[in-house]
N, C-alpha and C. Protein backbone atom coordinates (compact mmCIF):
# COMPACT_ATOMS: atom_id res chain seq x y z
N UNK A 1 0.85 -1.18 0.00
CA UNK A 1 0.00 0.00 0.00
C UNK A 1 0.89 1.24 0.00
N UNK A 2 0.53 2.26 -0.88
CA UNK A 2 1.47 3.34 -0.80
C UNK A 2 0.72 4.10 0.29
N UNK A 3 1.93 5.11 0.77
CA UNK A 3 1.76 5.89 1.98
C UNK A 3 1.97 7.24 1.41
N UNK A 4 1.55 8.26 2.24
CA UNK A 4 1.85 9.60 1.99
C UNK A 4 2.77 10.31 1.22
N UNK A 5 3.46 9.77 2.15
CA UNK A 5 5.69 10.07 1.42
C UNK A 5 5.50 9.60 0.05
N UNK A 6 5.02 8.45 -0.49
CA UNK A 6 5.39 8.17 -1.90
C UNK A 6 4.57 9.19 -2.86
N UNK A 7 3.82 10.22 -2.55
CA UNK A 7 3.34 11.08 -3.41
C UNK A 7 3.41 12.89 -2.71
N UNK A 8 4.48 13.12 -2.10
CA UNK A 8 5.07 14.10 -2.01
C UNK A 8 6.00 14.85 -2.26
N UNK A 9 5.70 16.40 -2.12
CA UNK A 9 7.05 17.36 -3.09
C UNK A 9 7.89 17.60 -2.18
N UNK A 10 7.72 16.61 -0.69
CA UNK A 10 8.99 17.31 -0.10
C UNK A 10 10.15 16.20 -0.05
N UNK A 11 11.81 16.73 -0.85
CA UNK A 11 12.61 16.01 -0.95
C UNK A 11 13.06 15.35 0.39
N UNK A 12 13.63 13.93 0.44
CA UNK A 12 14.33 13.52 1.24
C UNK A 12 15.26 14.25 2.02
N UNK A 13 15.88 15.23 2.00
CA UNK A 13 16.40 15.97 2.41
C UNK A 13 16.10 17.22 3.28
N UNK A 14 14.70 17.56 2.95
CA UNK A 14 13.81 17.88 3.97
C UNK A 14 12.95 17.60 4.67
N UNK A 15 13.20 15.84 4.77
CA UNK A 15 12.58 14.93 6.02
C UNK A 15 13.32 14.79 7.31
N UNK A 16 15.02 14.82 6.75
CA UNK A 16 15.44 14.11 7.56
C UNK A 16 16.93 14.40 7.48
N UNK A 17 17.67 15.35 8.24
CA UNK A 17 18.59 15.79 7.65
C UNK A 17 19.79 15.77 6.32
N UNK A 18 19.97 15.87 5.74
CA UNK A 18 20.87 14.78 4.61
C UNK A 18 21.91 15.89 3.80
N UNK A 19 22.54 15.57 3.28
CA UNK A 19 23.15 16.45 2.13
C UNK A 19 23.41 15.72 0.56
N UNK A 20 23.41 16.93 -0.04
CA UNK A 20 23.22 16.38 -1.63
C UNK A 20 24.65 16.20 -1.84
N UNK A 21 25.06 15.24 -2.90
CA UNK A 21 26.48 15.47 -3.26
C UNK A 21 27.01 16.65 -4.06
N UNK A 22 28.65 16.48 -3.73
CA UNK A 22 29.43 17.94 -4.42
C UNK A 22 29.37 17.97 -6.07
N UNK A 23 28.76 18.74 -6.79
CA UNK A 23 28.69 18.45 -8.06
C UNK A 23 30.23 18.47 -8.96
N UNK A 24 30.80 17.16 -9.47
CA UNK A 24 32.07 17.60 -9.62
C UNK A 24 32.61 18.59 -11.17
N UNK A 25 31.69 18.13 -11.86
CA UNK A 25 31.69 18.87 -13.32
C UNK A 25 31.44 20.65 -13.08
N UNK A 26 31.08 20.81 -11.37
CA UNK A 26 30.92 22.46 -11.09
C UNK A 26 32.30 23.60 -11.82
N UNK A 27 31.99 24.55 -12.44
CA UNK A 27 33.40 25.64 -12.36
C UNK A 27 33.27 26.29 -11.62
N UNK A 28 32.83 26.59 -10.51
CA UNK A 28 33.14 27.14 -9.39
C UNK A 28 31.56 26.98 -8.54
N UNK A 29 31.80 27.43 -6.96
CA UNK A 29 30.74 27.08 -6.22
C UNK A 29 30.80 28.28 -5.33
N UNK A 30 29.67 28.91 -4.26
CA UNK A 30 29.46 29.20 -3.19
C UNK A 30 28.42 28.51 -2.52
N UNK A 31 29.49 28.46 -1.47
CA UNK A 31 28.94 27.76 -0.13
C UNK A 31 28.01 28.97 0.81
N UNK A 32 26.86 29.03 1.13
CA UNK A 32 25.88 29.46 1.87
C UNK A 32 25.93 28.65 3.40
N UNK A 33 26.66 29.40 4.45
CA UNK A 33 26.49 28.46 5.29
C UNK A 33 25.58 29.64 6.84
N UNK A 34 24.81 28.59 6.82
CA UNK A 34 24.21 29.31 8.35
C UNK A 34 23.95 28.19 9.60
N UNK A 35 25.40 28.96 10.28
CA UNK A 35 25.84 28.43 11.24
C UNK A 35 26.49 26.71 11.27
N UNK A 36 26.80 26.29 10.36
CA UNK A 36 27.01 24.98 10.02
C UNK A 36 28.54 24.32 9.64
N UNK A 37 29.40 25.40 10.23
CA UNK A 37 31.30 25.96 9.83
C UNK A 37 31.47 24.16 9.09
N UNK A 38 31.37 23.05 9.75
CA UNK A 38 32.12 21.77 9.55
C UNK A 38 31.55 21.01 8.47
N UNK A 39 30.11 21.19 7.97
CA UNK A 39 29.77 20.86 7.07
C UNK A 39 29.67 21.61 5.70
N UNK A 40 30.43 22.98 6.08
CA UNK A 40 30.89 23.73 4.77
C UNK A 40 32.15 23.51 4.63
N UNK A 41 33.02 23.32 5.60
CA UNK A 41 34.50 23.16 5.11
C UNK A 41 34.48 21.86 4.84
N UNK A 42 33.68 20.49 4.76
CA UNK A 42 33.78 18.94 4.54
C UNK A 42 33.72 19.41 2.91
N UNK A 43 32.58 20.33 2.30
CA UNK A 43 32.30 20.63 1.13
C UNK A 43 33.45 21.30 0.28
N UNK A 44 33.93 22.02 1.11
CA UNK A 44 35.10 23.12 0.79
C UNK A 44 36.15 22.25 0.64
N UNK A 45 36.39 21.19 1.30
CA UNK A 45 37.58 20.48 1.29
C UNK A 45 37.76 19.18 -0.28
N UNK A 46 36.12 18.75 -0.16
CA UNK A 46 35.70 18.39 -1.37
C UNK A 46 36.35 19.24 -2.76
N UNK A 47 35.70 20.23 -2.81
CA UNK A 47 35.53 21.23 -4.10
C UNK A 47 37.14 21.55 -3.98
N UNK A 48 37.88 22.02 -3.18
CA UNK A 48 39.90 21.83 -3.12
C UNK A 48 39.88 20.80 -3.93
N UNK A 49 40.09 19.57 -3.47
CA UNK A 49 40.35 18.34 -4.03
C UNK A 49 39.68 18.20 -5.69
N UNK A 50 38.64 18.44 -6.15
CA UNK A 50 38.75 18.55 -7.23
C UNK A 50 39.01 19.65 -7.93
N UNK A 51 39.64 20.73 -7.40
CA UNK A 51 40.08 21.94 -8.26
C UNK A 51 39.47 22.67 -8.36
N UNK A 52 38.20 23.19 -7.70
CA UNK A 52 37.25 23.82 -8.15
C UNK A 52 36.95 25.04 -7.19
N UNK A 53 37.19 25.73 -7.86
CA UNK A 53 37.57 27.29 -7.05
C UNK A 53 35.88 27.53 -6.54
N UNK A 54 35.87 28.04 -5.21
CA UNK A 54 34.36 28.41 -4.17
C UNK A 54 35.31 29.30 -3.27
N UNK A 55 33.79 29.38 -2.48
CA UNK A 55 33.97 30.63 -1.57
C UNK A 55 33.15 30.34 -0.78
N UNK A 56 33.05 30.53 0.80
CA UNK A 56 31.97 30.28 1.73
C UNK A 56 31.58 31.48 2.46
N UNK A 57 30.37 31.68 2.29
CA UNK A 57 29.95 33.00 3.15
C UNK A 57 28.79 32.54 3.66
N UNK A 58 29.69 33.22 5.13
CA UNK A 58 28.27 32.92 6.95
C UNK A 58 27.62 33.92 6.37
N UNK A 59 26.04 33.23 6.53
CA UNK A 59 24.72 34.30 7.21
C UNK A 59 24.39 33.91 8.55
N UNK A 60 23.95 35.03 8.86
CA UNK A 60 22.39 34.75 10.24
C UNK A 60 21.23 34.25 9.90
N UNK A 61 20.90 33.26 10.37
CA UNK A 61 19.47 33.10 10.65
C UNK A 61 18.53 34.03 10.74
N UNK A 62 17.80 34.36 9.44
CA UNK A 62 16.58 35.45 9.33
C UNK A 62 16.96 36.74 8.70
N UNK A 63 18.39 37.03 8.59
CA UNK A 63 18.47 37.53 8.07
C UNK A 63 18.50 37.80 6.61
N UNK A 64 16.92 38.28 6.32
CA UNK A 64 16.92 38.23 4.77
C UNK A 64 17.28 39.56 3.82
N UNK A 65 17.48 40.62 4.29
CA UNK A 65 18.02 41.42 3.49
C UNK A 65 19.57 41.46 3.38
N UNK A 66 20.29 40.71 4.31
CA UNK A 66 21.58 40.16 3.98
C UNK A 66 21.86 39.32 2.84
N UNK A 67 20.49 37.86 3.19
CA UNK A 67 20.48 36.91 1.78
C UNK A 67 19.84 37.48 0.68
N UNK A 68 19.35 38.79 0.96
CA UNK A 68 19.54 38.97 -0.98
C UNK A 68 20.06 39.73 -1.28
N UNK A 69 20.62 40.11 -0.25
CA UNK A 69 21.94 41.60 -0.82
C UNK A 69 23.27 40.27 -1.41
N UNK A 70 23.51 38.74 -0.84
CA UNK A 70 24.98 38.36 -0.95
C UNK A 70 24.32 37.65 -2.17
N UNK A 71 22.72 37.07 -2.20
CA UNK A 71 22.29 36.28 -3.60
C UNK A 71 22.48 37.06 -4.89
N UNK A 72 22.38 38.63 -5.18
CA UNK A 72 22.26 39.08 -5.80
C UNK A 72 24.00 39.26 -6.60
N UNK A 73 24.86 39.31 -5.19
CA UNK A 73 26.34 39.67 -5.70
C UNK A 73 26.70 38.11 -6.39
N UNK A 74 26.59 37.09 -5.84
CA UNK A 74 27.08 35.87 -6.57
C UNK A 74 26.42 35.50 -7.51
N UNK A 75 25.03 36.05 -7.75
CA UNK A 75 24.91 35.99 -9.41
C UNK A 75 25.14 37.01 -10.41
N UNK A 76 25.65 38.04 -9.62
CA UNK A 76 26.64 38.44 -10.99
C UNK A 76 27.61 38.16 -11.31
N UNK A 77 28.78 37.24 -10.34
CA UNK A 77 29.60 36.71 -10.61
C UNK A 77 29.19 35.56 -10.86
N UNK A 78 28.48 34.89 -10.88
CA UNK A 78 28.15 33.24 -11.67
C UNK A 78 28.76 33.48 -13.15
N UNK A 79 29.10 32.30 -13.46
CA UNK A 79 29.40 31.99 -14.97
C UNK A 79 29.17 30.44 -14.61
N UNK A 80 28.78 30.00 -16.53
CA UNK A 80 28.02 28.38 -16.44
C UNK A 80 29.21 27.56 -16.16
N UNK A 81 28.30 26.84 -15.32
CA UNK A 81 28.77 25.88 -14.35
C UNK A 81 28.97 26.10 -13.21
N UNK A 82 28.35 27.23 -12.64
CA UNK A 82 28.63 27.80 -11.07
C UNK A 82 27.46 26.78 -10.45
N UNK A 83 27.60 26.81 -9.36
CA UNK A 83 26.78 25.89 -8.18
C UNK A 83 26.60 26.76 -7.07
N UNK A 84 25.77 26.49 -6.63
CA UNK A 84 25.17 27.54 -4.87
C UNK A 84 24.75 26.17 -4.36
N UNK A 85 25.38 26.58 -3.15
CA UNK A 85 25.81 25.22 -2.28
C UNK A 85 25.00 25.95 -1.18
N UNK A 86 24.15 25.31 -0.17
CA UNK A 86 23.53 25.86 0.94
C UNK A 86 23.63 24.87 2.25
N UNK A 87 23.95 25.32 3.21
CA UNK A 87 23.73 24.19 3.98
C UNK A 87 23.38 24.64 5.47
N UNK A 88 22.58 24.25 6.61
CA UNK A 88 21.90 24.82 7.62
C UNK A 88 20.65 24.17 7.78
N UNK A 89 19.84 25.21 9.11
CA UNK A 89 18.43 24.04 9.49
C UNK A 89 17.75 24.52 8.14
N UNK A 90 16.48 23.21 8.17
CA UNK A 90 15.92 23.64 6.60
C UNK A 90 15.18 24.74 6.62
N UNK A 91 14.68 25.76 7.57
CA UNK A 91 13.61 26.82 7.32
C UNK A 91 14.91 27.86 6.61
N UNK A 92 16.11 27.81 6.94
CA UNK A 92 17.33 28.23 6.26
C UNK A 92 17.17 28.45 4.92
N UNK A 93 17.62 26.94 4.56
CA UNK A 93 18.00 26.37 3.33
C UNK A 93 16.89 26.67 2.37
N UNK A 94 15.60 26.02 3.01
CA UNK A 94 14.50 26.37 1.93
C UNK A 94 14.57 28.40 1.84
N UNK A 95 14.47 28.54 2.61
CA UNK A 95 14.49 30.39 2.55
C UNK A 95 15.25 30.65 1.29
N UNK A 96 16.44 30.41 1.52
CA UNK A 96 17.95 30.67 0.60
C UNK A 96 17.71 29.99 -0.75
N UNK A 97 17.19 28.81 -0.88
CA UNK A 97 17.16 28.15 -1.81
C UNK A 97 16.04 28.76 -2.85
N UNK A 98 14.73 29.02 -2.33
CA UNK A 98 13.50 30.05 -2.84
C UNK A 98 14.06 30.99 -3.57
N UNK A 99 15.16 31.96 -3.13
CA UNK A 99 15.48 33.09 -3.51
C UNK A 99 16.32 33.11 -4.82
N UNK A 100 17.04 31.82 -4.88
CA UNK A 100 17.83 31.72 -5.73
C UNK A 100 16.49 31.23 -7.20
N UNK A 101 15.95 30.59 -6.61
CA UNK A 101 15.15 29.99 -8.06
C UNK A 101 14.05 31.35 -8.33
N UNK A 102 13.63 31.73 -7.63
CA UNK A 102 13.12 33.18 -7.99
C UNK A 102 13.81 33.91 -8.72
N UNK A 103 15.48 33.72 -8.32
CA UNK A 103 16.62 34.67 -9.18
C UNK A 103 17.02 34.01 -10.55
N UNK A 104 16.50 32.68 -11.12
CA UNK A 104 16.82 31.80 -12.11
C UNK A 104 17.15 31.15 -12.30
N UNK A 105 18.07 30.76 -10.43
CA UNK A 105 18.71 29.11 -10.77
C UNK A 105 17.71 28.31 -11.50
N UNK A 106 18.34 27.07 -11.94
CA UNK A 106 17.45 25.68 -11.81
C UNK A 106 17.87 25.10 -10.99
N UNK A 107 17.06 24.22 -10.58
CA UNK A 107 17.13 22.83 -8.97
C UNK A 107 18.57 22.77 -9.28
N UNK A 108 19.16 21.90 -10.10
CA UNK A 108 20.32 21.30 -10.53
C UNK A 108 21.44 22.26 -10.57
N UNK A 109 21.22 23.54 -10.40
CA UNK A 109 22.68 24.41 -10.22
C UNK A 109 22.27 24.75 -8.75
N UNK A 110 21.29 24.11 -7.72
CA UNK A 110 21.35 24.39 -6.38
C UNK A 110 21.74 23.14 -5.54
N UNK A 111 22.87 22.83 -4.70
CA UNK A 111 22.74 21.64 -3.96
C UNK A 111 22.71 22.05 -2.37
N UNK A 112 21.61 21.12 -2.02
CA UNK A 112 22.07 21.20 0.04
C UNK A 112 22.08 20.47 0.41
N UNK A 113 22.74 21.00 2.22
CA UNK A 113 22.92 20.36 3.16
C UNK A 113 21.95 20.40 4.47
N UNK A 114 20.89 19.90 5.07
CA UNK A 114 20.19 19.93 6.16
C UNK A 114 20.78 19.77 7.27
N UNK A 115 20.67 20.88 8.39
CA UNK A 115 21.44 20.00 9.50
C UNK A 115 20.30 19.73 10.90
N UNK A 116 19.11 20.43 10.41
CA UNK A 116 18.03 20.30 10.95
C UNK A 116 16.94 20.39 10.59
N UNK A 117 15.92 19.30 10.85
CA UNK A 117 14.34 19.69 10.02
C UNK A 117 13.07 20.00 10.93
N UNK A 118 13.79 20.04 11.76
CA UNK A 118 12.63 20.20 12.77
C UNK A 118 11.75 21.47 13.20
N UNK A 119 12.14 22.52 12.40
CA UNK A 119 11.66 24.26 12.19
C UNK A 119 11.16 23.97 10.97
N UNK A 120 9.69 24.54 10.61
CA UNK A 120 9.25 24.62 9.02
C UNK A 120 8.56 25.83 9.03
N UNK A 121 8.57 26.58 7.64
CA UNK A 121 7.36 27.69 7.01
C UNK A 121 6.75 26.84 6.63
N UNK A 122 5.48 27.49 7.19
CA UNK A 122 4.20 27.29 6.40
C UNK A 122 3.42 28.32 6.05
N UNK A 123 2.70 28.14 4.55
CA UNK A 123 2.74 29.40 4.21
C UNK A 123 0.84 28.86 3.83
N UNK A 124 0.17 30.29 4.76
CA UNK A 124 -1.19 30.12 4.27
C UNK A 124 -1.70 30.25 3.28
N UNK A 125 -2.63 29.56 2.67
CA UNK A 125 -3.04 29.38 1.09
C UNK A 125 -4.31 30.54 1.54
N UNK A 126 -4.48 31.15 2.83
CA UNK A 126 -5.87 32.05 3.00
C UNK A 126 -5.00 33.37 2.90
N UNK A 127 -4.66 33.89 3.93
CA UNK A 127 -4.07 35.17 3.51
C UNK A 127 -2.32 35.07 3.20
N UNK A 128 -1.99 33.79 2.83
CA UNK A 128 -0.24 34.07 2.37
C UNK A 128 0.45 34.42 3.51
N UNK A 129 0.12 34.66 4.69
CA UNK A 129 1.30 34.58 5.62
C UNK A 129 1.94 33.53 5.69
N UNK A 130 3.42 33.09 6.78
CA UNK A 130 4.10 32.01 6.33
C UNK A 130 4.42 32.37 8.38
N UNK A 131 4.06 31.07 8.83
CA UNK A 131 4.06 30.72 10.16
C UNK A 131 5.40 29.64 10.03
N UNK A 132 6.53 30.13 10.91
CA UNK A 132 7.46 29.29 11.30
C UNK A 132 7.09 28.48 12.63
N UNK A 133 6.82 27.11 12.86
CA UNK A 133 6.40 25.76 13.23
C UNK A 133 7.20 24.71 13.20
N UNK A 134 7.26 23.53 14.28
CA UNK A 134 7.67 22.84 14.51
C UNK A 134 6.59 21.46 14.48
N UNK A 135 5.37 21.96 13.82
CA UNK A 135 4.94 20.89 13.63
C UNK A 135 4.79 19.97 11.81
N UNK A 136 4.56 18.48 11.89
CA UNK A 136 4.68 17.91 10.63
C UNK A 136 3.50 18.30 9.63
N UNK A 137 3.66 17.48 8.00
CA UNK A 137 2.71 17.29 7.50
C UNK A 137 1.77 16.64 8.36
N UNK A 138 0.08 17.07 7.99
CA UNK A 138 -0.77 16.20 8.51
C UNK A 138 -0.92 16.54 10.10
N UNK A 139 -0.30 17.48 10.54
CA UNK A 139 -1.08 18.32 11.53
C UNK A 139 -1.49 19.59 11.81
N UNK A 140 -2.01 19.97 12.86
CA UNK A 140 -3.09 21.38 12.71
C UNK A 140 -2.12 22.50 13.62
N UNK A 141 -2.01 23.89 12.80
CA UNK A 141 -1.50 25.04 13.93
C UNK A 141 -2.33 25.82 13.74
N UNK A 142 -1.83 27.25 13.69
CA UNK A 142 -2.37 28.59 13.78
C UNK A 142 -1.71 29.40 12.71
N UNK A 143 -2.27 30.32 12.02
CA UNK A 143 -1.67 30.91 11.43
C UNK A 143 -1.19 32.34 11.82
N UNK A 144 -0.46 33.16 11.95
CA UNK A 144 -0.20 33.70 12.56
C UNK A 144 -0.50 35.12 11.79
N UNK A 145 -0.88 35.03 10.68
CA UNK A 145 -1.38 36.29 9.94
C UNK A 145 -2.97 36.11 10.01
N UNK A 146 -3.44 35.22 9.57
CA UNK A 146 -5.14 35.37 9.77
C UNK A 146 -5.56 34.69 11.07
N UNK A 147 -5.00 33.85 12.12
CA UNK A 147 -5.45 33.07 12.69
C UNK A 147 -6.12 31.83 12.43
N UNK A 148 -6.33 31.35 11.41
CA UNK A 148 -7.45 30.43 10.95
C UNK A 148 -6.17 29.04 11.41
N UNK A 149 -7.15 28.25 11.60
CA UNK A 149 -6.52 26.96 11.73
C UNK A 149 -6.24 25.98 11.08
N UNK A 150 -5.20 25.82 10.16
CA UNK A 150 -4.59 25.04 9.54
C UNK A 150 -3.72 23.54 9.66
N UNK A 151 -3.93 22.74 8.21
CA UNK A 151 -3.73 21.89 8.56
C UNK A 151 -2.18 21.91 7.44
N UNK A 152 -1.13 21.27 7.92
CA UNK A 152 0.04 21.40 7.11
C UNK A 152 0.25 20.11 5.91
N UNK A 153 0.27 20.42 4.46
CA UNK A 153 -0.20 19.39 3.93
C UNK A 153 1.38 18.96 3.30
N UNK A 154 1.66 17.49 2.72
CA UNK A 154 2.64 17.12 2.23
C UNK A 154 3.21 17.68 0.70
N UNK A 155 2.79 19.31 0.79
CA UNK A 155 3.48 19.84 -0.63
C UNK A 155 4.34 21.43 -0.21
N UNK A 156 5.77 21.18 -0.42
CA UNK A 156 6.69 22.01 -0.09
C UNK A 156 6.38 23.08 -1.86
N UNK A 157 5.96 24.46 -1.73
CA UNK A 157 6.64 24.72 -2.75
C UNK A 157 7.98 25.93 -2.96
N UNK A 158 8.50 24.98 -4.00
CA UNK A 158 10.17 25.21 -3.85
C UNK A 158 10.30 27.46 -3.96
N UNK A 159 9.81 27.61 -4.69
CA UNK A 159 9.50 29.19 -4.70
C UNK A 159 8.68 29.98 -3.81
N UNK A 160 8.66 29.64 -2.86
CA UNK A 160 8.00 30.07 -1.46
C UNK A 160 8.43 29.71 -0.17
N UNK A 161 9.56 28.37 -0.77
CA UNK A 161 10.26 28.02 0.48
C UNK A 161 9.56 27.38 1.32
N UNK A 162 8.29 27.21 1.84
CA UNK A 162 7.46 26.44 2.72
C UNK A 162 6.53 25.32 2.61
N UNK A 163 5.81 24.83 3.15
CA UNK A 163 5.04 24.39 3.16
C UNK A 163 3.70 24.67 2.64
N UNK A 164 2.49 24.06 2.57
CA UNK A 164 1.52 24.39 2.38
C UNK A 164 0.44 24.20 3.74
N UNK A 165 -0.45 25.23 3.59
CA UNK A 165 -1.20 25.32 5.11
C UNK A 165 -2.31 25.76 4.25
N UNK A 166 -3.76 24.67 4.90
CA UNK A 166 -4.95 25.24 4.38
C UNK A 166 -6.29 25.19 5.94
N UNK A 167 -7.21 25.55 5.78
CA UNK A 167 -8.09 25.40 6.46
C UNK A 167 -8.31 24.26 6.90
N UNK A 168 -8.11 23.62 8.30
CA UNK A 168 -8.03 22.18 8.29
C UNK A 168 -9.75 21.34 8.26
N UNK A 169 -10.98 22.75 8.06
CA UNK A 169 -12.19 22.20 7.55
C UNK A 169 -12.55 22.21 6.49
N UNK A 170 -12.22 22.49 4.95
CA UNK A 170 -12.32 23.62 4.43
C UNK A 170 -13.18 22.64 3.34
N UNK A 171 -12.72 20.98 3.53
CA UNK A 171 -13.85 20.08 2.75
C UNK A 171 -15.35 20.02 3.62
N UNK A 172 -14.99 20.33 4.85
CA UNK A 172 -16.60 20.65 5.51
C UNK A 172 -17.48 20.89 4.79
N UNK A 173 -18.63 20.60 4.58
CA UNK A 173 -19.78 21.10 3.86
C UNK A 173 -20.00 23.28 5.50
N UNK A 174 -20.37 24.04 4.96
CA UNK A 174 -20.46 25.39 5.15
C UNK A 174 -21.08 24.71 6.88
N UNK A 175 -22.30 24.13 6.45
CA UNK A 175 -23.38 24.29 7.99
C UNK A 175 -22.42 23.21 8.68
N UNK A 176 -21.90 22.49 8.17
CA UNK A 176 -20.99 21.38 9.50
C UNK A 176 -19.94 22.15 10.34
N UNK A 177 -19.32 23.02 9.62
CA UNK A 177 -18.49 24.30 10.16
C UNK A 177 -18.98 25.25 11.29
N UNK A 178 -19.76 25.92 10.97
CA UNK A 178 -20.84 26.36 12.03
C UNK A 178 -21.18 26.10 13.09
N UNK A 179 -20.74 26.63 14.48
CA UNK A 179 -20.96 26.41 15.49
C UNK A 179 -22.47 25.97 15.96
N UNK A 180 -22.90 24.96 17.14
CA UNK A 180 -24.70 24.88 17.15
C UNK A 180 -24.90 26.19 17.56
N UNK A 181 -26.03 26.70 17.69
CA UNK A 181 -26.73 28.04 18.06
C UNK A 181 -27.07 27.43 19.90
């Protein structure tokens, strides 16, 4: 019997910590690291060994006008075959990773590293706010822009960085919703 996981957009890598491999055909790379020093220099030490000139630059956590002030400088220095390497907890990675495919990467010139999955966006399909949560697919929070109560469903999308969050009644027929009088 198939289960959930076999018909979901969220990669293995944002189940369960993991990292993608070093692409070796890369001409050069930046490393995106937030807070994660040993699993950017394992990468860094990689990309040495095959010759392949990178660069690693720390962010903060949340700080997003930093990540698109440094996304914006390394794609003007990209030339083909560059790679953006990310690695950190995934509300991170997906953040960083969003920005870049908004900016034109494709998947395949982005690789990461998870070093935690246990923080997620979820982003309301009612008013578009995006609630950072610690809970899974297939359970109920709050949204923190409309309040409505949501249920977190098994579809990450990659250009928004989060999750998906909908009304966790919303197949209710109207009067089942409705409090009794």
């Amino acid at each position: 019997m198939a289960s959930v996981l076999d018909h979901t957009s969220i990669p293995a890598w944002a189940r369960a910590p993991a990292a993608q491999p070093v692409d070796p055909a890369a001409a050069s790379c930046t490393i995106l690291t937030y807070g994660s020093s040993s699993l950017a220099a394992g990468w860094s030490s990689e990309l040495t060994d095959l010759g392949i000139e990178h660069r690693i630059v720390a962010l903060a956590t949340g700080d997003s006008a930093q990540e698109q002030l440094i996304m914006a400088e390394e794609l003007q220095r990209a030339v083909v075959g560059w790679r953006l390497m990310i690695v950190g907890p995934l509300a991170d990675v997906l953040r960083a990773r969003s920005l870049a495919l908004q900016a034109g990467l494709l998947g395949a010139e982005i690789i990461v590293s998870t070093t935690d999955v246990d923080r997620i966006e979820v982003s309301c399909a009612h008013c578009a706010a995006t609630t950072l949560t610690t809970a899974r697919p297939a359970q109920i929070i709050a949204c923190h822009g409309c309040s409505e109560t949501l249920v977190v469903h098994h579809h990450l999308s990659p250009l928004r960085g989060s999750l998906l969050g909908s009304k966790h009644d919303a197949e209710q027929r109207l009067e089942a919703r409705r409090e009794p009088a």
